[in-house]
C-alpha atoms as a PDB file:
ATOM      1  CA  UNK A   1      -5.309  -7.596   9.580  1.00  0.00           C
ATOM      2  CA  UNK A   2      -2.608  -7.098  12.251  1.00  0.00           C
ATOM      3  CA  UNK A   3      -3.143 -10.012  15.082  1.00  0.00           C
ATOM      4  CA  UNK A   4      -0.924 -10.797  18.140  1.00  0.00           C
ATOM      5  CA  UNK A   5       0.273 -13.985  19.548  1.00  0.00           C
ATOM      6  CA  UNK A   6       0.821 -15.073  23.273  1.00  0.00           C
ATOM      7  CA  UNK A   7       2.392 -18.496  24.217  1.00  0.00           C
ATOM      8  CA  UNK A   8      -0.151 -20.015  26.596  1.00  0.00           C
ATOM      9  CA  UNK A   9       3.187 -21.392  28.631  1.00  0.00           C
ATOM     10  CA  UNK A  10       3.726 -18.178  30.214  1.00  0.00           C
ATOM     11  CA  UNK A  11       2.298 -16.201  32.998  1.00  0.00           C
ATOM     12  CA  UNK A  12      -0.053 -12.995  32.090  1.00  0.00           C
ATOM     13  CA  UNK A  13       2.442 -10.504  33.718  1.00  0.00           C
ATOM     14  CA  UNK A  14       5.459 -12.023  31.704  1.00  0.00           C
ATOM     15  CA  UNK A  15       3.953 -12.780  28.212  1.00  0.00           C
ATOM     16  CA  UNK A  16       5.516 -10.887  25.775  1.00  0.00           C
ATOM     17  CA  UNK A  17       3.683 -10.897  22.192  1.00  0.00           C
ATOM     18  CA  UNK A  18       4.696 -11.600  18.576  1.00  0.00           C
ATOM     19  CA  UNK A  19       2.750  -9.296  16.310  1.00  0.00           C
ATOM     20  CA  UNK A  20       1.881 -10.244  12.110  1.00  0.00           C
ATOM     21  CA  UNK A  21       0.954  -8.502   9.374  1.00  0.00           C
ATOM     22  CA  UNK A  22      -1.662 -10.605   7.279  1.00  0.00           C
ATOM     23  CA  UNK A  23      -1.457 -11.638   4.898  1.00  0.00           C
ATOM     24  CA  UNK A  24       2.104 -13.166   4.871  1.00  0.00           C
ATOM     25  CA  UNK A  25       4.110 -16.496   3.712  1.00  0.00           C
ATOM     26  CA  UNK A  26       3.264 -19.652   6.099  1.00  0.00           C
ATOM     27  CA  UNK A  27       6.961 -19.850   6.912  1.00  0.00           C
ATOM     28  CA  UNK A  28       6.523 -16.094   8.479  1.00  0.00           C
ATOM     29  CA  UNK A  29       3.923 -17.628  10.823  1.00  0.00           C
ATOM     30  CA  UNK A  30       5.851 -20.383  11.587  1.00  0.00           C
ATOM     31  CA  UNK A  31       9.169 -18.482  12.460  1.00  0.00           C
ATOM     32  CA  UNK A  32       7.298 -15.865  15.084  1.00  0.00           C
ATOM     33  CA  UNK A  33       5.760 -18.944  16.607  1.00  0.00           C
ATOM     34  CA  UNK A  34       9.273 -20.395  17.301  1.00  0.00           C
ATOM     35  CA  UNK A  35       9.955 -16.438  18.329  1.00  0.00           C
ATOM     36  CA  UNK A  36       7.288 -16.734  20.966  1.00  0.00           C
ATOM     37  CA  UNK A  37       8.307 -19.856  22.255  1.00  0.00           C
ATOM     38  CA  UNK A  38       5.366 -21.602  20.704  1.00  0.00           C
ATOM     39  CA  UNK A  39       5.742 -24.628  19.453  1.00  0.00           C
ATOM     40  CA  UNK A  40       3.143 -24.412  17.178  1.00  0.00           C
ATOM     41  CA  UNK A  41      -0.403 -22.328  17.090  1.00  0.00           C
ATOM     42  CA  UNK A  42      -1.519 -24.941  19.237  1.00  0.00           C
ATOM     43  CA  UNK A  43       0.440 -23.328  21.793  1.00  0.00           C
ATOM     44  CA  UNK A  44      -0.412 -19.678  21.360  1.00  0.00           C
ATOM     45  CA  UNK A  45      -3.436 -17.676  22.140  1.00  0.00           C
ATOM     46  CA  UNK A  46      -4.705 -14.864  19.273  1.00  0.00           C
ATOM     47  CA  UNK A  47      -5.903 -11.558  19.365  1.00  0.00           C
ATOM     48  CA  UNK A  48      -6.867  -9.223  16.701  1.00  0.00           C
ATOM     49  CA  UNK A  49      -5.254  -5.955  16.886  1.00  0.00           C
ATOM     50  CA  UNK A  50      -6.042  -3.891  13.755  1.00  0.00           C
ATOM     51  CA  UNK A  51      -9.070  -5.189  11.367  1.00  0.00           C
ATOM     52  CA  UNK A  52      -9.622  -3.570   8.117  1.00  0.00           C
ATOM     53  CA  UNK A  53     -12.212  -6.583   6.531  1.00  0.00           C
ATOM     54  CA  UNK A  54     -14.750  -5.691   5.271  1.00  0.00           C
ATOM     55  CA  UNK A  55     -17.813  -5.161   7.651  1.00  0.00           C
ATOM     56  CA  UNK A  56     -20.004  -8.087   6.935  1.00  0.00           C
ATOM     57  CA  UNK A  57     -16.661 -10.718   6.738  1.00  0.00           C
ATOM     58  CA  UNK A  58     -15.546  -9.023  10.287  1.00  0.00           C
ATOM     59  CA  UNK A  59     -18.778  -9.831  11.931  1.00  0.00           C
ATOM     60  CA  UNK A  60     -19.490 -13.200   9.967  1.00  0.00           C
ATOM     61  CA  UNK A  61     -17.394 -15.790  12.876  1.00  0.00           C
ATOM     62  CA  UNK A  62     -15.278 -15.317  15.661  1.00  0.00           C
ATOM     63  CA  UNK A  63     -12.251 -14.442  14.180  1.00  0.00           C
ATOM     64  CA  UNK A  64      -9.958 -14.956  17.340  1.00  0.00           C
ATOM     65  CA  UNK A  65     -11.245 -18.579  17.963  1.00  0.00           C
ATOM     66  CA  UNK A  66      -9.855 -19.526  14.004  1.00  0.00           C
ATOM     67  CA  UNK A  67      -6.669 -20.880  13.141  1.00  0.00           C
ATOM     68  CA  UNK A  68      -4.193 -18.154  11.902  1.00  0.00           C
ATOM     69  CA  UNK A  69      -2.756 -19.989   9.411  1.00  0.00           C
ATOM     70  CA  UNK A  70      -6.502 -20.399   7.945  1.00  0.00           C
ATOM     71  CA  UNK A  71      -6.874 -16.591   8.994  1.00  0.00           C
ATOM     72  CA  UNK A  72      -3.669 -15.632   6.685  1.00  0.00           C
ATOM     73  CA  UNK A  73      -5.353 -17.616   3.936  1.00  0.00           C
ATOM     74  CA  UNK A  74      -8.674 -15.547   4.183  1.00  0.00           C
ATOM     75  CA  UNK A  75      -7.070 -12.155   4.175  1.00  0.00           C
ATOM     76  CA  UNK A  76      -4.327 -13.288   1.450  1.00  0.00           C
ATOM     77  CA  UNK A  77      -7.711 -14.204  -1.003  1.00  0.00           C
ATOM     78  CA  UNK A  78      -9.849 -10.617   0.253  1.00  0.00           C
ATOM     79  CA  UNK A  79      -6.448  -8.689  -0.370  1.00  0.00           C
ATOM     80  CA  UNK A  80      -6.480  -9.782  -3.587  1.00  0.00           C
ATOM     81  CA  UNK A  81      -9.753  -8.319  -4.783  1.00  0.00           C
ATOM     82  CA  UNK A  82     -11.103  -5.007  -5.852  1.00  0.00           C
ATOM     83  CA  UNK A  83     -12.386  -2.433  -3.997  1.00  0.00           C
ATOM     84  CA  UNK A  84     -15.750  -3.115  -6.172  1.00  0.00           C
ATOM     85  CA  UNK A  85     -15.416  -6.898  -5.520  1.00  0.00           C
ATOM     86  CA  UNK A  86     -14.811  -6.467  -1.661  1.00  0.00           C
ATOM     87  CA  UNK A  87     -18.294  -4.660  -1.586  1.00  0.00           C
ATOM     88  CA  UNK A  88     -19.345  -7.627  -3.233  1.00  0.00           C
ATOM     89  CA  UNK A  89     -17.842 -10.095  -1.251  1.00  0.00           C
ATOM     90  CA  UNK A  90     -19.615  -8.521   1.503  1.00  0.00           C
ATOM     91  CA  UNK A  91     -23.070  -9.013   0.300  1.00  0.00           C
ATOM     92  CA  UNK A  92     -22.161 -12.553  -0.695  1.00  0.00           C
ATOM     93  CA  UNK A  93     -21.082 -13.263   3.241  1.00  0.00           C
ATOM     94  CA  UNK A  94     -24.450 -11.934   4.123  1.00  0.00           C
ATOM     95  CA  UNK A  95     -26.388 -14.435   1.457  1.00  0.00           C
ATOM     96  CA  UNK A  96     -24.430 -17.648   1.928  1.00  0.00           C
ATOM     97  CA  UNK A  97     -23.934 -16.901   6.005  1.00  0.00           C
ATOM     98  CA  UNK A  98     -19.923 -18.337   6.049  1.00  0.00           C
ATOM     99  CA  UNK A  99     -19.358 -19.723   9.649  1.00  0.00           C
ATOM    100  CA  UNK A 100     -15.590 -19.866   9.291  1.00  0.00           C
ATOM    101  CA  UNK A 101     -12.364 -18.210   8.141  1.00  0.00           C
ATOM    102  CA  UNK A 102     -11.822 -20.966   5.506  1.00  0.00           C
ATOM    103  CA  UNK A 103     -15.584 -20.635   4.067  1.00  0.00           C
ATOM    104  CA  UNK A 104     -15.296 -16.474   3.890  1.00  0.00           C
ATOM    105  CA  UNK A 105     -12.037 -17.811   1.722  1.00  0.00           C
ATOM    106  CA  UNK A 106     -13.543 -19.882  -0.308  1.00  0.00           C
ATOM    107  CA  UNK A 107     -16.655 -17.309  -1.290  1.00  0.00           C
ATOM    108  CA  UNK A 108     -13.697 -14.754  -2.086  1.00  0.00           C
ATOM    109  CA  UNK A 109     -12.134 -17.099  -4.430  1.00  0.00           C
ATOM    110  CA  UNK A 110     -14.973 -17.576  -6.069  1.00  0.00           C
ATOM    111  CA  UNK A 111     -17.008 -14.265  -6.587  1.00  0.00           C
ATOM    112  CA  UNK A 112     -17.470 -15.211 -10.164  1.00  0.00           C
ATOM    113  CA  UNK A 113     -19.959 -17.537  -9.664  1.00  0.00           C
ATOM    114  CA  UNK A 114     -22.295 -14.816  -8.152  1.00  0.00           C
ATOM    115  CA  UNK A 115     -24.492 -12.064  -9.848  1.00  0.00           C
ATOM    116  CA  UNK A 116     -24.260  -8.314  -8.051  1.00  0.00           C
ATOM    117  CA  UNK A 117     -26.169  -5.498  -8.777  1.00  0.00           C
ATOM    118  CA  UNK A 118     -24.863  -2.948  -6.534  1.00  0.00           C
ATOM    119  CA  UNK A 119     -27.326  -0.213  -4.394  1.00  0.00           C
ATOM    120  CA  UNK A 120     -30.438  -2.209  -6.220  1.00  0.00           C
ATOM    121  CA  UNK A 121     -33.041  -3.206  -2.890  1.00  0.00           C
ATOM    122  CA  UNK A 122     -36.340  -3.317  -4.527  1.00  0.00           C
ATOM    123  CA  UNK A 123     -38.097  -6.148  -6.878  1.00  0.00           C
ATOM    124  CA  UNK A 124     -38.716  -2.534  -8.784  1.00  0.00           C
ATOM    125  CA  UNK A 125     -34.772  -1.260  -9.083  1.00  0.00           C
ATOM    126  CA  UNK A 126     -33.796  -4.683 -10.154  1.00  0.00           C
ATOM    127  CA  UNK A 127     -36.434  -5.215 -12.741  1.00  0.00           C
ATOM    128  CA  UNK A 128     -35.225  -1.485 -13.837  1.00  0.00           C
ATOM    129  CA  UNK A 129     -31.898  -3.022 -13.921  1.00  0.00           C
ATOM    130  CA  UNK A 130     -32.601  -5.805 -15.715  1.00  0.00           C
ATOM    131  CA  UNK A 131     -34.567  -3.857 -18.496  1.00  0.00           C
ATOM    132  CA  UNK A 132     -32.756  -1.165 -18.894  1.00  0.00           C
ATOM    133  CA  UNK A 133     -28.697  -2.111 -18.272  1.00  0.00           C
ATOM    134  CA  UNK A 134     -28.505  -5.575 -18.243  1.00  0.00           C
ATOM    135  CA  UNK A 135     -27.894  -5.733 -21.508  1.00  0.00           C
ATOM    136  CA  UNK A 136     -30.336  -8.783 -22.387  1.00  0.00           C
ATOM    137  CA  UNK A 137     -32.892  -6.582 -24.047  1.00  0.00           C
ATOM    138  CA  UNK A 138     -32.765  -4.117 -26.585  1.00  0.00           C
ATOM    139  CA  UNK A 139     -34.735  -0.746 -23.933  1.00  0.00           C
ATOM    140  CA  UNK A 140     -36.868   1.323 -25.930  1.00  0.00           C
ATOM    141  CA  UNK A 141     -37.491   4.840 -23.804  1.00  0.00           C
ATOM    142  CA  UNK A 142     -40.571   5.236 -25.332  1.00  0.00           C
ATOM    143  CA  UNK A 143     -42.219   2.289 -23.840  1.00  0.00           C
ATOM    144  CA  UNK A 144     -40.774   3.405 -20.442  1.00  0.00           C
ATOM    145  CA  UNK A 145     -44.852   3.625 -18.910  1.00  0.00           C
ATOM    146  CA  UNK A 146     -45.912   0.326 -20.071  1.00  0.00           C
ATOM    147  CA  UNK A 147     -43.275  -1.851 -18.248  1.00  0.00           C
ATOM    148  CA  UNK A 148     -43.855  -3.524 -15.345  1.00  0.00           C
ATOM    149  CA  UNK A 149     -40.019  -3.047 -13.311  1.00  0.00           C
ATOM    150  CA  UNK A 150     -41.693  -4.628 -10.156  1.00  0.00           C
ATOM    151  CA  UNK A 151     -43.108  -7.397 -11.258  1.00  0.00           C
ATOM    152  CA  UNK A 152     -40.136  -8.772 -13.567  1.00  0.00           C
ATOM    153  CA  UNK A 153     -38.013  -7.940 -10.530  1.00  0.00           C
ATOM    154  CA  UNK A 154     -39.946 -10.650  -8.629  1.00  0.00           C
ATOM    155  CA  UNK A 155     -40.297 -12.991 -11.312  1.00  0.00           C
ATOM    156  CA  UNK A 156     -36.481 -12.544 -11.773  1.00  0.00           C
ATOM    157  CA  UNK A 157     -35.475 -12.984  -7.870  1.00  0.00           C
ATOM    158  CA  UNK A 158     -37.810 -16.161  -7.680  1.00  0.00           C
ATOM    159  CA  UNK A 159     -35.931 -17.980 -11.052  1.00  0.00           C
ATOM    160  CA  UNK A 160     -32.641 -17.111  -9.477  1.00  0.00           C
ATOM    161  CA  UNK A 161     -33.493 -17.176  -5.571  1.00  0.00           C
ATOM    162  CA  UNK A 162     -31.395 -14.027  -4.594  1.00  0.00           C
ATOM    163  CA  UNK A 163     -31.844 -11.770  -2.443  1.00  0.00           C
ATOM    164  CA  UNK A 164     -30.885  -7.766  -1.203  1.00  0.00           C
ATOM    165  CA  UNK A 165     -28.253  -7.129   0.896  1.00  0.00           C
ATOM    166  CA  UNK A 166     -26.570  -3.593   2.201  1.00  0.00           C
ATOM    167  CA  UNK A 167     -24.760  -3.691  -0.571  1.00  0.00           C
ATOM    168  CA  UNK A 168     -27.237  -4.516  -3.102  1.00  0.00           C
ATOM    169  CA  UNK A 169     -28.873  -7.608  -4.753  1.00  0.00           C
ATOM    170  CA  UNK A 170     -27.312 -11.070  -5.019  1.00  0.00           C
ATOM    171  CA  UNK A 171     -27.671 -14.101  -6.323  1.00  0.00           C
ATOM    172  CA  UNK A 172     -26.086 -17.459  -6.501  1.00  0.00           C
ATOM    173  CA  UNK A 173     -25.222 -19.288  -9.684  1.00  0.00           C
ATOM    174  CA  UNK A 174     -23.125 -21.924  -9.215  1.00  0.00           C
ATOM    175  CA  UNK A 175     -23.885 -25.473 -10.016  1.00  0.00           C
ATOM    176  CA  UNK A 176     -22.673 -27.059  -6.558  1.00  0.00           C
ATOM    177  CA  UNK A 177     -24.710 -26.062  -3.323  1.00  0.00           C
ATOM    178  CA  UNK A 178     -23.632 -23.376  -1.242  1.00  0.00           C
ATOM    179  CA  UNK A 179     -22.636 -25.495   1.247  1.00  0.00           C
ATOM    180  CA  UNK A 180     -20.610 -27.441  -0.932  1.00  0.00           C
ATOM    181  CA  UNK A 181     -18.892 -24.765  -2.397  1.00  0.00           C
ATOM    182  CA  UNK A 182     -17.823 -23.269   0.915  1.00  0.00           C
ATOM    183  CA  UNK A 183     -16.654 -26.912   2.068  1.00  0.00           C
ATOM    184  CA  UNK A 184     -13.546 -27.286  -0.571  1.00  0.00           C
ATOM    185  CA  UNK A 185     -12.010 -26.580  -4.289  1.00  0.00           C
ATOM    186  CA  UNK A 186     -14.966 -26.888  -6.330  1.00  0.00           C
ATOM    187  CA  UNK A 187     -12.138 -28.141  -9.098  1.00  0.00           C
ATOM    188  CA  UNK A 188     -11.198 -30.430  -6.871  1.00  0.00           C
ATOM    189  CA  UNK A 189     -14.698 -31.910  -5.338  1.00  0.00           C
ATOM    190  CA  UNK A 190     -15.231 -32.333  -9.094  1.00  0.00           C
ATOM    191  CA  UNK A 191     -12.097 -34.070  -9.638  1.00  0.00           C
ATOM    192  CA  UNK A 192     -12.879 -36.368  -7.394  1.00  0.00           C
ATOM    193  CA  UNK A 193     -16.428 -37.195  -7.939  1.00  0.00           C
ATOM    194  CA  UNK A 194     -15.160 -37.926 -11.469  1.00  0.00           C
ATOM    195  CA  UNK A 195     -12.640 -40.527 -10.379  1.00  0.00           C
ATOM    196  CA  UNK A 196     -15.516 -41.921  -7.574  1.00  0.00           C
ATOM    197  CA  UNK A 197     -17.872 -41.971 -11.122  1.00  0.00           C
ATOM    198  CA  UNK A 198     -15.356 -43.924 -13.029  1.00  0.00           C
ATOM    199  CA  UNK A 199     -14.433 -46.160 -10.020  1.00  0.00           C
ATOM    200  CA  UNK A 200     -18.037 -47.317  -9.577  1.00  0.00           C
ATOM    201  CA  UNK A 201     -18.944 -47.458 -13.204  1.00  0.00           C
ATOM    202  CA  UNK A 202     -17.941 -50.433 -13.954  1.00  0.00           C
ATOM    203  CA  UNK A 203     -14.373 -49.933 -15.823  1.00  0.00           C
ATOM    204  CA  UNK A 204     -13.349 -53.102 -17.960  1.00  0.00           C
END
């Protein structure tokens, strides 16, 4: 992502911008802020120049009201990921519905605790999937006419509450909420629960 930054100090006809390339290093930021006579981002109004997220991140919040330092964050985690995994990412954004630059992070960072089947949109592709490549049964070709692809599709989606994206189907498997996960570090959030366990267990 290449954004722009104007210091809100100046007139329209005299502001001159400072331009980034994201992602960068936090002191980067920092030093074309003190560039732009900006004090801090505080001081400086954003615009997205050049966006190369992926579709369903791009469209997901409004970009130019977020922090750029939470901005850099975002596109330092997407820039790390596959092309594969950035198709991924963008069904995940459409299942968990991210409202902010730090919660499209904090999916990307965590991919792994999702389950993609790419191009797969029907309860009868994904029971296909599931029977044939999954890999947890042993497919026998010959029996191709007596299985039922829809129906274990369905029975699938409803134990694992996914859904079908643009991308394909998805599915959440993590064992804090949605919500939770996009909030913070799930390391962390258990970290701390731990130590809020211990504190009110009654330590002697």
């Amino acid at each position: 992502m290449t954004v722009s930054l104007r210091s809100i100090h100046e007139s329209d006809d005299s502001r001159e911008a400072v331009w980034l390339y994201l992602p960068t290093s936090e002191r980067q930021i920092e030093r074309m802020l003190w560039r732009g006579g900006m004090e801090s981002e505080d001081f400086a109004t954003l615009e997205i120049q050049i966006n190369n997220l992926p579709a369903a991140v791009e469209t997901a919040c409004p970009l130019e009201q977020e922090s750029i330092f939470d901005l850099n964050a975002m596109c330092a985690a997407i820039s790390k990921l596959a092309q594969a995994d950035r198709a991924k990412l963008e069904a995940v954004a459409a299942y968990a519905n991210p409202e902010s630059a730090a919660e499209i992070r904090r999916l990307a960072e965590n991919l792994d605790l999702f389950d993609f089947v790419p191009n797969v949109h029907t309860p009868g592709e994904y029971g296909r999937y599931m029977i044939q490549d999954s890999g947890h049964f042993d497919y026998d070709s010959n029996l191709d006419e007596f299985y039922d692809y829809g129906k274990y599709g369905r029975r699938c989606m409803e134990r694992k509450q996914g859904m079908f994206t643009e991308q394909g189907y998805i599915s959440y498997q993590g064992a804090l909420s949605l919500e939770e996960l996009m909030r913070e570090d799930p390391g962390e959030q258990y970290q701390r629960e731990q130590e809020e366990s211990m504190g009110m267990g009654g330590l002697t």
